[in-house]
Protein backbone atom coordinates (compact mmCIF):
# COMPACT_ATOMS: atom_id res chain seq x y z
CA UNK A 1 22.27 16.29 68.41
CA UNK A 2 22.76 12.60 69.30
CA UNK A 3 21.85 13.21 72.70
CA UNK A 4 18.53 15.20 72.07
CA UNK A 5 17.80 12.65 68.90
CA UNK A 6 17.74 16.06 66.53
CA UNK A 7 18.36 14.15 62.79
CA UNK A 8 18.81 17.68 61.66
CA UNK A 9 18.90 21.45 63.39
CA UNK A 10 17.89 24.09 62.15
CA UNK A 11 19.18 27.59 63.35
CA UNK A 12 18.01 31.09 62.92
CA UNK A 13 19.12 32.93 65.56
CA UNK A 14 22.76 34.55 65.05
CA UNK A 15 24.31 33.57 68.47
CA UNK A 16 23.48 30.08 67.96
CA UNK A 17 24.77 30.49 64.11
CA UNK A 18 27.82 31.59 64.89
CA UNK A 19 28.87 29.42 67.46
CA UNK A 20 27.85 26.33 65.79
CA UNK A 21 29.95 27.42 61.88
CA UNK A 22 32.79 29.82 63.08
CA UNK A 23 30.75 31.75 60.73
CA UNK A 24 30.53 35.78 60.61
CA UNK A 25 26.87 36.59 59.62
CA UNK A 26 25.01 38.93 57.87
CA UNK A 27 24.38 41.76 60.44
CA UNK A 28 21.48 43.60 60.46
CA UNK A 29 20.01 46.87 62.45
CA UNK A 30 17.16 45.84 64.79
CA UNK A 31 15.50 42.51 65.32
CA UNK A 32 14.05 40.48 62.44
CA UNK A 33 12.04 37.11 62.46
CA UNK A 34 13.07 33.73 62.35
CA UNK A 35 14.31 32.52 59.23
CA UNK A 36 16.25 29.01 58.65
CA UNK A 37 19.94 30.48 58.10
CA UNK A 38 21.29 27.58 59.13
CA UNK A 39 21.15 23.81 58.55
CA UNK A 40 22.89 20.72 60.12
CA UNK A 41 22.40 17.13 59.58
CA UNK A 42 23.23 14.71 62.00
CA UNK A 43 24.33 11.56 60.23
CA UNK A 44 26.44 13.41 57.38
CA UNK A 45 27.70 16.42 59.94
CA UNK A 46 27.42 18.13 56.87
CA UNK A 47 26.60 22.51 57.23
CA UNK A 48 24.06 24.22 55.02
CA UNK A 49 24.79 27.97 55.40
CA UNK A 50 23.31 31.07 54.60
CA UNK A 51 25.34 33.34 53.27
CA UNK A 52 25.94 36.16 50.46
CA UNK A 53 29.89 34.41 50.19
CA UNK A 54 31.51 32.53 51.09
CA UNK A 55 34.24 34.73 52.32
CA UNK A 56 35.00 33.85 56.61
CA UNK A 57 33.07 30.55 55.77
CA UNK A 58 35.35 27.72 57.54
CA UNK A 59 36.32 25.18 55.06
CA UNK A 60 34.71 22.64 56.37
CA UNK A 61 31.28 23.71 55.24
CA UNK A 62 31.47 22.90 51.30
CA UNK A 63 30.54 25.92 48.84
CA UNK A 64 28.09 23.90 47.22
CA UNK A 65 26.38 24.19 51.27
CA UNK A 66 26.00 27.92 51.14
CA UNK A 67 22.63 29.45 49.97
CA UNK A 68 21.73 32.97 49.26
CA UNK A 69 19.35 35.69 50.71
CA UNK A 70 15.48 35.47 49.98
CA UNK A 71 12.52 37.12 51.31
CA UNK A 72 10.25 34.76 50.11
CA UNK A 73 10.04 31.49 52.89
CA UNK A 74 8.75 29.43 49.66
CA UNK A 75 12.42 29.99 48.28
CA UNK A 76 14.12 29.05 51.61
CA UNK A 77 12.03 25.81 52.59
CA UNK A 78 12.99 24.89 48.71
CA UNK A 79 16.85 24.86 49.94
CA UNK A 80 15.82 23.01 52.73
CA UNK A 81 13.72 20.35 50.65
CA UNK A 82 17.51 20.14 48.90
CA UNK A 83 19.01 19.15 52.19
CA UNK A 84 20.67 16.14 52.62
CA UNK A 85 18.34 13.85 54.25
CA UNK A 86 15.50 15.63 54.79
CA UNK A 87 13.12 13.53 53.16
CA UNK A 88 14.01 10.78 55.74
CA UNK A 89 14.66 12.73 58.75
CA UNK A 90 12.30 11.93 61.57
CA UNK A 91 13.00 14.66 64.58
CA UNK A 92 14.16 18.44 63.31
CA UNK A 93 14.36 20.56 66.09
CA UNK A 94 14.52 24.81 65.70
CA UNK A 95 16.28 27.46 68.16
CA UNK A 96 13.05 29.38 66.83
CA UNK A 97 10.24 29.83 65.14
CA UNK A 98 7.01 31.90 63.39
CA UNK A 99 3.83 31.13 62.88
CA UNK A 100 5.16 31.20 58.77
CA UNK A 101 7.90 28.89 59.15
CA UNK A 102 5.65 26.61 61.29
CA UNK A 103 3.34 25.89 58.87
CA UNK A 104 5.73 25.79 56.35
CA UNK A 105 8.80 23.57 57.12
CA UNK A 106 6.60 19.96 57.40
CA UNK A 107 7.02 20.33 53.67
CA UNK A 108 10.48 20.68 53.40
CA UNK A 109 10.84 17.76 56.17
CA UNK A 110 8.03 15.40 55.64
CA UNK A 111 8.53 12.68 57.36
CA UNK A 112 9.64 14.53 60.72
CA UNK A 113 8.63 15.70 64.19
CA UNK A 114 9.41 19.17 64.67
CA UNK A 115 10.93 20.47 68.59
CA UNK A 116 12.29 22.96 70.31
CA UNK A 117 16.04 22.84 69.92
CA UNK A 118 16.83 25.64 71.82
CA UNK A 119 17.55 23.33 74.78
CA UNK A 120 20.06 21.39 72.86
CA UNK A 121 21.82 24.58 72.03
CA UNK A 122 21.84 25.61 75.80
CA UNK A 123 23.03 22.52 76.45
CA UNK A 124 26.14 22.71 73.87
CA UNK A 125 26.71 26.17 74.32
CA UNK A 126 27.58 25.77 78.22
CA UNK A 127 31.05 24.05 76.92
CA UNK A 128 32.98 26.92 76.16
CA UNK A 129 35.29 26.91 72.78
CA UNK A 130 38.97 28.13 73.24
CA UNK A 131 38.16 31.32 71.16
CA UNK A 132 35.25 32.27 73.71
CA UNK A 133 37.71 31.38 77.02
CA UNK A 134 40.47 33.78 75.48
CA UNK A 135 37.36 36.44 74.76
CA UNK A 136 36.01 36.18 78.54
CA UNK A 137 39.39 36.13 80.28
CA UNK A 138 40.13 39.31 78.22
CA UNK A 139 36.58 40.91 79.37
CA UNK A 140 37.52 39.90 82.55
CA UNK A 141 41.15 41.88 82.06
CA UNK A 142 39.11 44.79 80.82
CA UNK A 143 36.51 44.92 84.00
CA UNK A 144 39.15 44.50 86.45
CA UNK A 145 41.41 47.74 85.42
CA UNK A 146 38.01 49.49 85.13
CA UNK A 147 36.84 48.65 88.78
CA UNK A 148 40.73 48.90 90.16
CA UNK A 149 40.38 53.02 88.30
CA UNK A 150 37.29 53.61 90.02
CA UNK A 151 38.23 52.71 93.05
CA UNK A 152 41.27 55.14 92.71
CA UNK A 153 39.31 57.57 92.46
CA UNK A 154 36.44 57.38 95.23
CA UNK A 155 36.97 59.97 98.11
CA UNK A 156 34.23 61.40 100.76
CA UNK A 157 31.69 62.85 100.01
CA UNK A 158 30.70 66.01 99.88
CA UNK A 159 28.08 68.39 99.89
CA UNK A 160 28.53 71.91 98.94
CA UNK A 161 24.75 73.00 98.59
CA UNK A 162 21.49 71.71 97.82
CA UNK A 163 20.89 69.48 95.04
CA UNK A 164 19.87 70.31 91.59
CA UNK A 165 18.21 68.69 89.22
């Protein structure tokens, strides 16, 4: 955040959720719109999270940091009005956005330019965490015995009449 000059980010898309709390989320069928599910200030490092529990939430982000489900943005940019410094933060930056939420967060950060943060969370998400290096070389375990069967089992071909469909 220091390097992009992002006084607080503001996440809704899971991927970027998850790597940045530890956090499992909420999952849901399908695709759904951004919504701000995730908050992080800069100068306190402090987590706003939102969750139904607080149940897999790392202990670093304080229970009095998680916020509930609501369909209704109003109720949402009211948490985020809540936030720790949001009053005096000058550059928020998003991983996403609407047309809703657009319009809409300026009053829950007043004072503040609002940018694309997705770059900052390219940019973070290139360094790897232990967890994810374990995952890959795993995948990578997985692939290799998969590629190593197949092989095994290629021969020449054949053809023993004409092709069906």
């Amino acid at each position: 955040m220091d390097e992009h000059g992002l006084d607080i980010l503001v996440l809704g898309r899971q991927a970027n959720i998850r790597y940045v709390t530890g956090a499992p989320q909420l999952w849901i069928a399908g695709t759904r719109p951004f919504g701000p599910m995730c908050v992080l200030v800069r100068a306190t490092q402090d987590i706003y999270l939102n969750s139904t529990d607080d149940e897999g939430v790392p202990e670093e982000i304080d229970h009095d940091h998680l916020y509930g489900l609501a369909w209704n943005p109003m109720t949402l940019i009211d948490v985020l009005k809540k936030v720790d410094g949001a009053e005096s933060a000058r550059r928020v930056g998003t991983d996403a956005i609407t047309p809703t939420f657009a319009a809409l967060l300026p009053e829950a950060f007043p004072n503040a330019e609002l940018v694309d943060a997705e770059p900052a969370m390219r940019a973070a998400r290139r360094i790897k965490t232990p967890d994810e290096i374990a995952a890959m070389g795993a995948a990578l375990r997985v692939a290799e015995r998969g590629l190593a069967s197949a092989l095994a089992e290629l021969a020449p071909a054949r053809r023993s009449g004409p092709w069906r469909g």
